[in-house]
Protein backbone atom coordinates (compact mmCIF):
# COMPACT_ATOMS: atom_id res chain seq x y z
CA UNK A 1 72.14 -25.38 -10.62
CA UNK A 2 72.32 -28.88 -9.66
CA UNK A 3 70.29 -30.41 -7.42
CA UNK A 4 71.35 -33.14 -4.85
CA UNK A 5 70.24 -35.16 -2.54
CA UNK A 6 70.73 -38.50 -0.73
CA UNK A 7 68.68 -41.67 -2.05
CA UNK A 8 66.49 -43.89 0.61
CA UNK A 9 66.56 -46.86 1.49
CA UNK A 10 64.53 -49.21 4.03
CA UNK A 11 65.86 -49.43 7.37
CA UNK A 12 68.09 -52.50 7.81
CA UNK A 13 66.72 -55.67 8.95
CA UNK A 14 67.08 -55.13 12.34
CA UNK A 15 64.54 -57.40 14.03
CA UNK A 16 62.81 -54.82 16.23
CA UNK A 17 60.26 -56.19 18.42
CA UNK A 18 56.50 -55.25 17.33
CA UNK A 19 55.41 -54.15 21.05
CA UNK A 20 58.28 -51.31 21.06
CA UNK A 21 57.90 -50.61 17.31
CA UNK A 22 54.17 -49.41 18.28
CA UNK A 23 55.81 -46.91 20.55
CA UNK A 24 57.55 -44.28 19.07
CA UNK A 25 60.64 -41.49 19.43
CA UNK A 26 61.66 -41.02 23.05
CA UNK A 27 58.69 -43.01 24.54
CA UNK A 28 60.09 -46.37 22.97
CA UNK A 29 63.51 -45.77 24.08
CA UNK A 30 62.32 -44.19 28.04
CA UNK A 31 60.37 -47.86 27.78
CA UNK A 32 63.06 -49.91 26.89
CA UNK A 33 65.41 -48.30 29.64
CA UNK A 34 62.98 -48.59 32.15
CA UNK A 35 63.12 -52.26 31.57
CA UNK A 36 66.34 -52.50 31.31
CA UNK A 37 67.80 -52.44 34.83
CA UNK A 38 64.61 -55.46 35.61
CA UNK A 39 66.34 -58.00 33.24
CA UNK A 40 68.22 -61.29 34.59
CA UNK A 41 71.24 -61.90 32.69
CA UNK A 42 69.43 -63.88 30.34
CA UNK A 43 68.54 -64.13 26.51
CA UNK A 44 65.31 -61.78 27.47
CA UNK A 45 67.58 -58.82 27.77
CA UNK A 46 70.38 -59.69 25.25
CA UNK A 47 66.67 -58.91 23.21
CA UNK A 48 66.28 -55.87 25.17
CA UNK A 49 69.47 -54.89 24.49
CA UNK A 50 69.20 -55.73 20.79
CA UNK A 51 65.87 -53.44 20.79
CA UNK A 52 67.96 -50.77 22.18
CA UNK A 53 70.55 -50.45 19.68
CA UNK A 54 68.36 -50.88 16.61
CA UNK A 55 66.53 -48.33 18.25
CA UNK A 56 69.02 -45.78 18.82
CA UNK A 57 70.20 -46.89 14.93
CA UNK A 58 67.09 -45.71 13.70
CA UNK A 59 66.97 -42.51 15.55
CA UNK A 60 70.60 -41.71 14.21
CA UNK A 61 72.22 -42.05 17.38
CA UNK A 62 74.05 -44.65 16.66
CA UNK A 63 77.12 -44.05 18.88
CA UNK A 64 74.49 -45.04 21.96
CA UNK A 65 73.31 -47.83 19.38
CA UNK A 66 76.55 -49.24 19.40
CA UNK A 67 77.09 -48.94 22.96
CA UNK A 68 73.97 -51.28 23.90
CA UNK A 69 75.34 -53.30 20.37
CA UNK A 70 78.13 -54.35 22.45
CA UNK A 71 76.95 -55.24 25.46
CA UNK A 72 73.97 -57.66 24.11
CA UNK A 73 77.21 -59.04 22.07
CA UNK A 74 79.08 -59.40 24.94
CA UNK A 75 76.35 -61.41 27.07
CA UNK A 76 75.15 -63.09 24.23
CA UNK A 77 78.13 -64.70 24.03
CA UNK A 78 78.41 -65.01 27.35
CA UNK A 79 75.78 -67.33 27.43
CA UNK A 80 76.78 -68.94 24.21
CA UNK A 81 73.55 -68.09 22.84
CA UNK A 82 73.84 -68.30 18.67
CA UNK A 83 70.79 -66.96 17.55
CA UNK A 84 71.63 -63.71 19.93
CA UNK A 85 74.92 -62.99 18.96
CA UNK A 86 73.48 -63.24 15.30
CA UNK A 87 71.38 -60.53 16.32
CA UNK A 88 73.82 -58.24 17.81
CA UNK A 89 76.13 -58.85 14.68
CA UNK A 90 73.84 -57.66 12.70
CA UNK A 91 72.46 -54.48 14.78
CA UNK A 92 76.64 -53.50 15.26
CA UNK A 93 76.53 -53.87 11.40
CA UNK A 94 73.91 -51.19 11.08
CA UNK A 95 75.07 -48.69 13.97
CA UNK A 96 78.53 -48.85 12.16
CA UNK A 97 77.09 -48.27 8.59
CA UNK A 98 75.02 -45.09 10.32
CA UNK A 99 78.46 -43.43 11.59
CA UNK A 100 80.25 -44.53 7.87
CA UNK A 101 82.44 -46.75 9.26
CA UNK A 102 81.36 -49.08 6.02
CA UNK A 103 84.30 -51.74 7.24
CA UNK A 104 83.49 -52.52 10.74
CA UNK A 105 79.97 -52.42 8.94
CA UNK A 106 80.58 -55.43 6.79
CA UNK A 107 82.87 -57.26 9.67
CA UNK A 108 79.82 -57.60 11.03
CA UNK A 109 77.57 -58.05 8.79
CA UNK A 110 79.61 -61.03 7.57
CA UNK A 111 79.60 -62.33 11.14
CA UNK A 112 76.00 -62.18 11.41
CA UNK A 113 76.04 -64.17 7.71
CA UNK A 114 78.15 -66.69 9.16
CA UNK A 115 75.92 -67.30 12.37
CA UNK A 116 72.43 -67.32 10.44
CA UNK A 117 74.18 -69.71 7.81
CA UNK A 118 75.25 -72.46 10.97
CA UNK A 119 71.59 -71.83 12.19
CA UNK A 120 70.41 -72.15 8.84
CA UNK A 121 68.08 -69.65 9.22
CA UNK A 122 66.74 -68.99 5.89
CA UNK A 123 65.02 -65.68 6.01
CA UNK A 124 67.40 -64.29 8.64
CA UNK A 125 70.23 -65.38 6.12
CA UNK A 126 68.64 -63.52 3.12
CA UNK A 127 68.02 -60.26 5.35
CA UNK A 128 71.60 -59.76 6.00
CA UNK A 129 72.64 -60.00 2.49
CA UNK A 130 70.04 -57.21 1.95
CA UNK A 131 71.85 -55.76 4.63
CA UNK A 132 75.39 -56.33 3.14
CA UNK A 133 74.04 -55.38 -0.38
CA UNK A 134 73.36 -51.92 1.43
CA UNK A 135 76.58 -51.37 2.91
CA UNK A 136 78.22 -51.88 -0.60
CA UNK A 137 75.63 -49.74 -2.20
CA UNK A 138 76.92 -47.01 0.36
CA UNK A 139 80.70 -47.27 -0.60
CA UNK A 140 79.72 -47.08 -4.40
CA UNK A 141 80.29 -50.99 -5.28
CA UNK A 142 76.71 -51.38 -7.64
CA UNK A 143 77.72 -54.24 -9.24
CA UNK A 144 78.86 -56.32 -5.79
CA UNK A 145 75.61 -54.51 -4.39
CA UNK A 146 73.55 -55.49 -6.59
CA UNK A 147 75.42 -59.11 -6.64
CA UNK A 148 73.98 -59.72 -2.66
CA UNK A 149 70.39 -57.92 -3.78
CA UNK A 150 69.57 -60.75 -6.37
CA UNK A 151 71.12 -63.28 -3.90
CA UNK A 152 68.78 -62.18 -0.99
CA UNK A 153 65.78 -61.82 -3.29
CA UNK A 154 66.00 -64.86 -4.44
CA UNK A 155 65.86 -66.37 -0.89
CA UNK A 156 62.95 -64.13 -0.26
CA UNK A 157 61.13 -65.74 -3.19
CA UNK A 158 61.82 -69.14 -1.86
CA UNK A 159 60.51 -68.13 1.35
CA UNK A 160 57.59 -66.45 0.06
CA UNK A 161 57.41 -63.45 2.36
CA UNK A 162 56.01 -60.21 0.75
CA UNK A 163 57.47 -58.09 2.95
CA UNK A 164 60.65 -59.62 2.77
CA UNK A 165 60.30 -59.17 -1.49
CA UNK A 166 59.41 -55.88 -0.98
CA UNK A 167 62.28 -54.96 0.75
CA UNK A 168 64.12 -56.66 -1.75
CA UNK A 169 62.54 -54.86 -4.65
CA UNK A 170 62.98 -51.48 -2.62
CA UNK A 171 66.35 -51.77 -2.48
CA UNK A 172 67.24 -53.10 -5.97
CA UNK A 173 65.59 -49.98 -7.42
CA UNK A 174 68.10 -47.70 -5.88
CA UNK A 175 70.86 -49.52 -7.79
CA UNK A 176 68.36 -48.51 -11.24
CA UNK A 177 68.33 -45.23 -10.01
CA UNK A 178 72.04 -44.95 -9.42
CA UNK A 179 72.43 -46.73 -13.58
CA UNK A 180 69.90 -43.66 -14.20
CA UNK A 181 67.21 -46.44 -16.08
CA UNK A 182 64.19 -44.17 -14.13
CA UNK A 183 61.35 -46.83 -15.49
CA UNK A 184 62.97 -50.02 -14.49
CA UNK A 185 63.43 -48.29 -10.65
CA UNK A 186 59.67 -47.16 -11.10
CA UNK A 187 58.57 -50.73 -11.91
CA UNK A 188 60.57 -52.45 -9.14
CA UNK A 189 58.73 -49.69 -6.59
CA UNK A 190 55.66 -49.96 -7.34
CA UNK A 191 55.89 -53.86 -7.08
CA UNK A 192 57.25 -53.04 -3.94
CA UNK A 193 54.39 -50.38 -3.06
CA UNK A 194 51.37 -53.15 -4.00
CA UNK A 195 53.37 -56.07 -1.80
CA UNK A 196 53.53 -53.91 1.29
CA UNK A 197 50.01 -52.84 0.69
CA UNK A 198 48.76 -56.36 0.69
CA UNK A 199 51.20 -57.05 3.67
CA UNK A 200 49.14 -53.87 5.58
CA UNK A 201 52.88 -53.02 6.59
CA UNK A 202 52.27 -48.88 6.56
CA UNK A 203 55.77 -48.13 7.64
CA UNK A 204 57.45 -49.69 4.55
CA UNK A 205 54.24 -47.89 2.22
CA UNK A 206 55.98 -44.40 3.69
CA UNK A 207 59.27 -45.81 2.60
CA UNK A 208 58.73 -47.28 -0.66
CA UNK A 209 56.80 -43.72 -1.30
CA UNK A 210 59.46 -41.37 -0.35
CA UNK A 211 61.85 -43.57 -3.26
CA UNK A 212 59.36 -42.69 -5.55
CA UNK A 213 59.56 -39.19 -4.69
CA UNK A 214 63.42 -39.60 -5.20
CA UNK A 215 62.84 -41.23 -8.67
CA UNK A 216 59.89 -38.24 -9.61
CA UNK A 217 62.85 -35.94 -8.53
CA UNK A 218 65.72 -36.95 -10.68
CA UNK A 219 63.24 -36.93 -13.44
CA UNK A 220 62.17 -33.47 -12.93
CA UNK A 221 58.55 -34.35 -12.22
CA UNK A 222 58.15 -32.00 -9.21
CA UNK A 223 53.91 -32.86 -9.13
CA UNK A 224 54.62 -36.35 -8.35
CA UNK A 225 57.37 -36.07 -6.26
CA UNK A 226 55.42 -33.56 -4.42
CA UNK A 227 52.22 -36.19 -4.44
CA UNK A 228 54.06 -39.03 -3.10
CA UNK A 229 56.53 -37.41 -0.39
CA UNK A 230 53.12 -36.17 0.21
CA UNK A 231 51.44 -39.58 0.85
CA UNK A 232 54.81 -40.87 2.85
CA UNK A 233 54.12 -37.92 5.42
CA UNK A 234 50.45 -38.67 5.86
CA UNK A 235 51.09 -42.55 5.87
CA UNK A 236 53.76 -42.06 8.44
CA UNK A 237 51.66 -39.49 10.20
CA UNK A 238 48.40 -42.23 10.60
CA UNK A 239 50.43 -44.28 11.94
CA UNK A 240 52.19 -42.38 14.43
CA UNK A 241 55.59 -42.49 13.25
CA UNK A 242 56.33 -38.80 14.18
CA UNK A 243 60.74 -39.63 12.86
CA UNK A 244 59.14 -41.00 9.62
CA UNK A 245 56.59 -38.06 9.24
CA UNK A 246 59.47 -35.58 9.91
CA UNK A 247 62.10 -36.70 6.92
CA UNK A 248 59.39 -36.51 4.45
CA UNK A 249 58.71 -33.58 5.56
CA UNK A 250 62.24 -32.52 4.87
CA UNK A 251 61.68 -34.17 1.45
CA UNK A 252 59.25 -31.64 0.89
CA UNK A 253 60.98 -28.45 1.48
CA UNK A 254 63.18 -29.99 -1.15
CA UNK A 255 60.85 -30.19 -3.57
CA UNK A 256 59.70 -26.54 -3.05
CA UNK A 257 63.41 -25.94 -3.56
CA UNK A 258 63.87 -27.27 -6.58
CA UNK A 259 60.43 -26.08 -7.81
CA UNK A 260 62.01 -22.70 -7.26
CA UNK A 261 59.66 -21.81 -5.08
CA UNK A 262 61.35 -20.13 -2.28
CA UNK A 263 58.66 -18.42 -0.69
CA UNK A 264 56.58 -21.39 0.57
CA UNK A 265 59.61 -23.54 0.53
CA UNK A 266 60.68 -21.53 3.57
CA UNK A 267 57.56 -20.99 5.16
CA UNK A 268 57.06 -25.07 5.15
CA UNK A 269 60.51 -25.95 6.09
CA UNK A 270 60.59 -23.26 9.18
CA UNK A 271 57.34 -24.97 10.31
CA UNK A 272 59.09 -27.98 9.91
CA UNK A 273 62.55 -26.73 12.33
CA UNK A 274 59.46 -26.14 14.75
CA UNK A 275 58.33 -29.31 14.95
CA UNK A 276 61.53 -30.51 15.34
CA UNK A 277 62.63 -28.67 18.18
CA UNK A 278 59.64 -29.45 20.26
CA UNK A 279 60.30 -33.02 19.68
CA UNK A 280 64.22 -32.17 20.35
CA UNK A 281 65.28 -34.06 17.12
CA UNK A 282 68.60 -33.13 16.96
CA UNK A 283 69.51 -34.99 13.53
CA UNK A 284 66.49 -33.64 12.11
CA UNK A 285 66.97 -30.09 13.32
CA UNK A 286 70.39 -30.20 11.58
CA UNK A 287 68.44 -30.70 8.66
CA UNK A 288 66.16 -28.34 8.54
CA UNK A 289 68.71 -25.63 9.10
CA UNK A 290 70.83 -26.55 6.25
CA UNK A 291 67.71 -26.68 3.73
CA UNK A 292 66.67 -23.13 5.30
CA UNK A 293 70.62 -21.93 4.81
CA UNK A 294 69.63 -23.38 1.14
CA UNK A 295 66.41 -21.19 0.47
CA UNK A 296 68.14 -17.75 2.09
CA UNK A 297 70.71 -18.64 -0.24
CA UNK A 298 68.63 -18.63 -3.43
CA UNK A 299 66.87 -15.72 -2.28
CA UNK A 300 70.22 -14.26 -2.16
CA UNK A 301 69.78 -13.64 1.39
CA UNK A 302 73.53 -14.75 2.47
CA UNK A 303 73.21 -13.18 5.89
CA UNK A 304 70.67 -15.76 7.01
CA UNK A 305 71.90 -18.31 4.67
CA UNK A 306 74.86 -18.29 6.94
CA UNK A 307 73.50 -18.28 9.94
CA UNK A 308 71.35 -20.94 9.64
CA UNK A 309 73.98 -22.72 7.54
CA UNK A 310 76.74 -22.70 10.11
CA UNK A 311 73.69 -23.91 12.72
CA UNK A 312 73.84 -26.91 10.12
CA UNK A 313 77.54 -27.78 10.70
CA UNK A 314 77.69 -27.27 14.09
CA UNK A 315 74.76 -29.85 14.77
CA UNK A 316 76.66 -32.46 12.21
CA UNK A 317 79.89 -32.18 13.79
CA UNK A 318 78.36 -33.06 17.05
CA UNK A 319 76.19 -35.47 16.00
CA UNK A 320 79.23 -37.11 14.03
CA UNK A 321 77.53 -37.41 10.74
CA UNK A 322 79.75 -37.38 7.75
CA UNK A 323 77.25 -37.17 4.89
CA UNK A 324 75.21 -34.09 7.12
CA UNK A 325 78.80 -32.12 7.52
CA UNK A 326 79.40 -32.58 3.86
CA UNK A 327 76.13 -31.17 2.98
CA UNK A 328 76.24 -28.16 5.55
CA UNK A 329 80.02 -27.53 4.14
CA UNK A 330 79.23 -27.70 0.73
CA UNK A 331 76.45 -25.39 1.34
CA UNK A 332 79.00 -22.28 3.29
CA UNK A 333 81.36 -23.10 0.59
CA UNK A 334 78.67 -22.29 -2.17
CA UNK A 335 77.64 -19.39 -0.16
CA UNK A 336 81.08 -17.78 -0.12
CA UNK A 337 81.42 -18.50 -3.32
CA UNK A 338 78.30 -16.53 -4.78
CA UNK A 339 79.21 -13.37 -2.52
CA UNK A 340 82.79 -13.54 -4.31
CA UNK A 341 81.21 -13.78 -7.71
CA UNK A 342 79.24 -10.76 -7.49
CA UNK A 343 81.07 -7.96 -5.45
CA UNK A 344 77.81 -5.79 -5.67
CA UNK A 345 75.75 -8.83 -3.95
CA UNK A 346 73.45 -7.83 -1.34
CA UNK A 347 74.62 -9.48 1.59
CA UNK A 348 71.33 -10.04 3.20
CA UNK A 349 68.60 -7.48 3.65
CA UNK A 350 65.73 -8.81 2.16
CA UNK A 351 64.69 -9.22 5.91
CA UNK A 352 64.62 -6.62 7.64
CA UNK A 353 65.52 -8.49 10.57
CA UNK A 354 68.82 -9.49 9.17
CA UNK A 355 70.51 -6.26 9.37
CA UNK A 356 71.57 -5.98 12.84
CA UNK A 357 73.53 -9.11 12.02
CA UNK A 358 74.66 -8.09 8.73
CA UNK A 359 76.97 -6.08 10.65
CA UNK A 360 77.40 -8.39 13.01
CA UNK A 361 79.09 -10.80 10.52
CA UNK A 362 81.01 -8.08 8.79
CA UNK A 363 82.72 -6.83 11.72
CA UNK A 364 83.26 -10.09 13.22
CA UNK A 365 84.76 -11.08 9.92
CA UNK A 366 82.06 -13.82 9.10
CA UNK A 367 81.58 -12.33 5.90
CA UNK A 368 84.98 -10.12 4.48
CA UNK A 369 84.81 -7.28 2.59
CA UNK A 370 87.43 -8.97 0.47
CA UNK A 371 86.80 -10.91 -2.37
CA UNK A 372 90.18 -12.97 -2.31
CA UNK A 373 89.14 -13.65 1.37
CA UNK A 374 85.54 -15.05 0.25
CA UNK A 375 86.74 -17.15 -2.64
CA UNK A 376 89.28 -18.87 0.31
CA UNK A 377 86.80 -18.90 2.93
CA UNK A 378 84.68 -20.74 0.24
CA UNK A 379 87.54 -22.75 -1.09
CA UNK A 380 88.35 -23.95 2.81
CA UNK A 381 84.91 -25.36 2.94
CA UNK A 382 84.31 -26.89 -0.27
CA UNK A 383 87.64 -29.05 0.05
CA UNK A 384 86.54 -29.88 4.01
CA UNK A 385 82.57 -30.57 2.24
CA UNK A 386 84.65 -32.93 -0.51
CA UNK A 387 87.04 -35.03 2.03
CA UNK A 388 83.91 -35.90 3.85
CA UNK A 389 81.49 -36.81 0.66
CA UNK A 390 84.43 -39.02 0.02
CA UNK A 391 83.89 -41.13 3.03
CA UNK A 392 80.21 -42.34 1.35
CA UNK A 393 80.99 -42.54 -1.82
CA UNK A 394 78.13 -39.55 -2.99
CA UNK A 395 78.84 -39.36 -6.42
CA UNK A 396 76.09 -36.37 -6.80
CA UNK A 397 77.35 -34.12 -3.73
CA UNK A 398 81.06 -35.13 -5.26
CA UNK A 399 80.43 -33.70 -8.60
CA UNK A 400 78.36 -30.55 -7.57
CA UNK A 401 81.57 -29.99 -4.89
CA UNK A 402 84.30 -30.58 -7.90
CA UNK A 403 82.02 -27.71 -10.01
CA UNK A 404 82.19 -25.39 -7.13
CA UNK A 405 85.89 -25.94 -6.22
CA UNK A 406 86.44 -25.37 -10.23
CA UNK A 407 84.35 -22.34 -9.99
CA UNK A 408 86.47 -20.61 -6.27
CA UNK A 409 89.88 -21.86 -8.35
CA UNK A 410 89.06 -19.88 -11.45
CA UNK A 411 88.02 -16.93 -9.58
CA UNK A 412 91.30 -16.47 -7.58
CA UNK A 413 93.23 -16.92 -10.99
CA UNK A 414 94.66 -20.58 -10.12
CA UNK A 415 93.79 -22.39 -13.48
């Protein structure tokens, strides 16, 4: 079966101020909006303002994010302010590349380019074509991507900030990994890893790890991927970054996934969706449920695999995440599909608490008797999983979706 998942890459230069960085989830934000009504009309809270939406943008709500983008845009301008309009530019740019609206994303990214150039701020200019390199990278342009990488390294180099190369060397080993050359993409992160160690910048460490998990993965070397997802999750977790500690945590369910090792795989991941719901981490939750739905799956447990599958969409849709509805579709379409293939399939009692809603599902018509009705049920959501892959350009979730779809087709006899 193939295995897919979404590459990393560091955050987007976003400028976020070190006193609310040291805060984290819904502290920093509860902070920043208790400030917020204080400010004077003045660059201080165009700042405040830019802290907010870069903050939101990490958390994945970047609706909000681009909500408090605007208005810092709006006042910077106001007060005819360069260097903040840069700023908001560039925070729009991200909050627009986090919803996959990869146009408005470069609009104004290239605004932001424009500003820093006139300014001729040198490292600010070299972290938005990072930035730009990233949106491109997202649509599936390597070579353009790559194009702005080389040009913002370069300007790293010349500045000589090791963070800055670091970032630079993060993100060019993601467009290695996407040309599959594994040991070039190891090289560039571990240059990457020793920079931000010498830096002491522990965030980017957790980063730059979790890629290396990513390479591990695609080479099938479960024990390191396992060791360094491993050391992302503590790193994050020293340092407080609770969000950070969280996806690598995800990262490791994965792994147990792929390892084939269902068992623990679910008893890690359900810890995980505990976590998460304490700390009401919506996006993350979402997660969680669809690599549970996953597991149940491969256990052949398609009662639960449902359930906690359609859990999965629901929290996408509202959340407005393309890539996470394409993953939760993909994974009720391959669900269908594998109760079609095998009209003797247990449809879920390996639990024993999964019975009562075994029949649930089958009188409610969740799961039909029918096989023709399963193979459409599971061709309905593979083509809804491949019109949003489309949208980011996934080449891995496209392919594993065009197998499936190939798969349901052949089944109902439509060659």
């Amino acid at each position: 079966m193939r295995k897919v998942f979404l590459l990393l890459i560091l955050p987007l230069i976003l400028c976020l101020n070190n006193c609310y960085a040291q805060l984290q989830g819904q502290a920093r934000i509860d902070s920043m909006l208790h400030e917020l009504p204080k400010q004077k009309e003045d660059s201080n809270k165009v700042k405040l303002l830019n802290q907010l939406s870069g903050t939101y943008y990490l958390f994945e709500k970047t609706d909000i994010g681009i909500m408090y983008g605007k208005q810092g845009l709006s006042l910077a301008t106001n007060l005819n302010w360069k260097f903040g309009i840069a700023l908001m530019n560039n925070v729009l740019g991200a909050n627009y590349l986090g919803r996959g609206k990869n146009d408005s994303a470069l609009n104004y990214f290239f605004k932001a380019l424009d500003n820093y150039e006139a300014l001729k701020n040198r490292q600010k200019i070299g972290a938005t074509l990072e930035n730009i390199g990233n949106v491109y990278a997202a649509v599936g342009q390597h070579s353009k991507s790559m194009e702005f990488k080389l040009k913002a390294l370069k300007i790293s180099e010349e500045t000589d900030s090791k963070t800055d190369i670091a970032t630079s060397y993060n993100n060019i080993s993601n467009e290695y990994i996407y040309d599959r050359d594994f040991f070039t993409a190891l090289e560039y992160l571990f240059k990457a890893l020793k920079l931000n160690e010498e830096a002491g910048d522990k965030r980017a460490m957790s980063q730059v790890c979790a890629n290396i998990g990513v390479v591990y993965i695609y080479q099938k070397d479960y024990t390191n991927a396992m060791k360094y997802y491993t050391m992302a999750s503590d790193i994050s977790k020293s340092i407080g970054d609770q969000w950070a500690q969280i996806r690598r945590m995800q990262n490791i369910c994965e792994v147990y996934s792929w390892q084939n090792d269902y068992t623990n795989g679910l008893e890690y991941c359900l810890k995980t969706l505990k976590i998460l719901t304490d700390s009401n981490d919506i996006s993350g939750i979402g997660m969680a449920n669809r690599c549970i739905g996953e597991l149940y799956t491969a256990q052949k447990n398609y009662v639960m695999a449902i359930s906690y599958g359609k859990e999965a969409l629901r929290i996408a849709k509202t959340q407005k995440d393309v890539v996470s509805t394409a993953y939760a579709l993909n994974c009720l379409g391959n669900i269908y599909l594998l109760l079609a293939q095998d009209s003797l399939a247990k449809i879920g009692t390996i639990q024993g608490n999964s019975e009562p809603l075994a029949s649930q599902f089958i009188q409610d018509g969740t799961i039909p008797m029918n096989k023709k009705e399963r193979l459409q049920l599971s061709i309905t959501y593979l083509q809804a999983a491949l019109d949003s892959a489309k949208v980011r350009k996934n080449d891995d979730v496209v392919i594993q979706i065009y197998e499936r779809l190939a798969k349901a087709y052949q089944l109902n006899g439509d060659y």
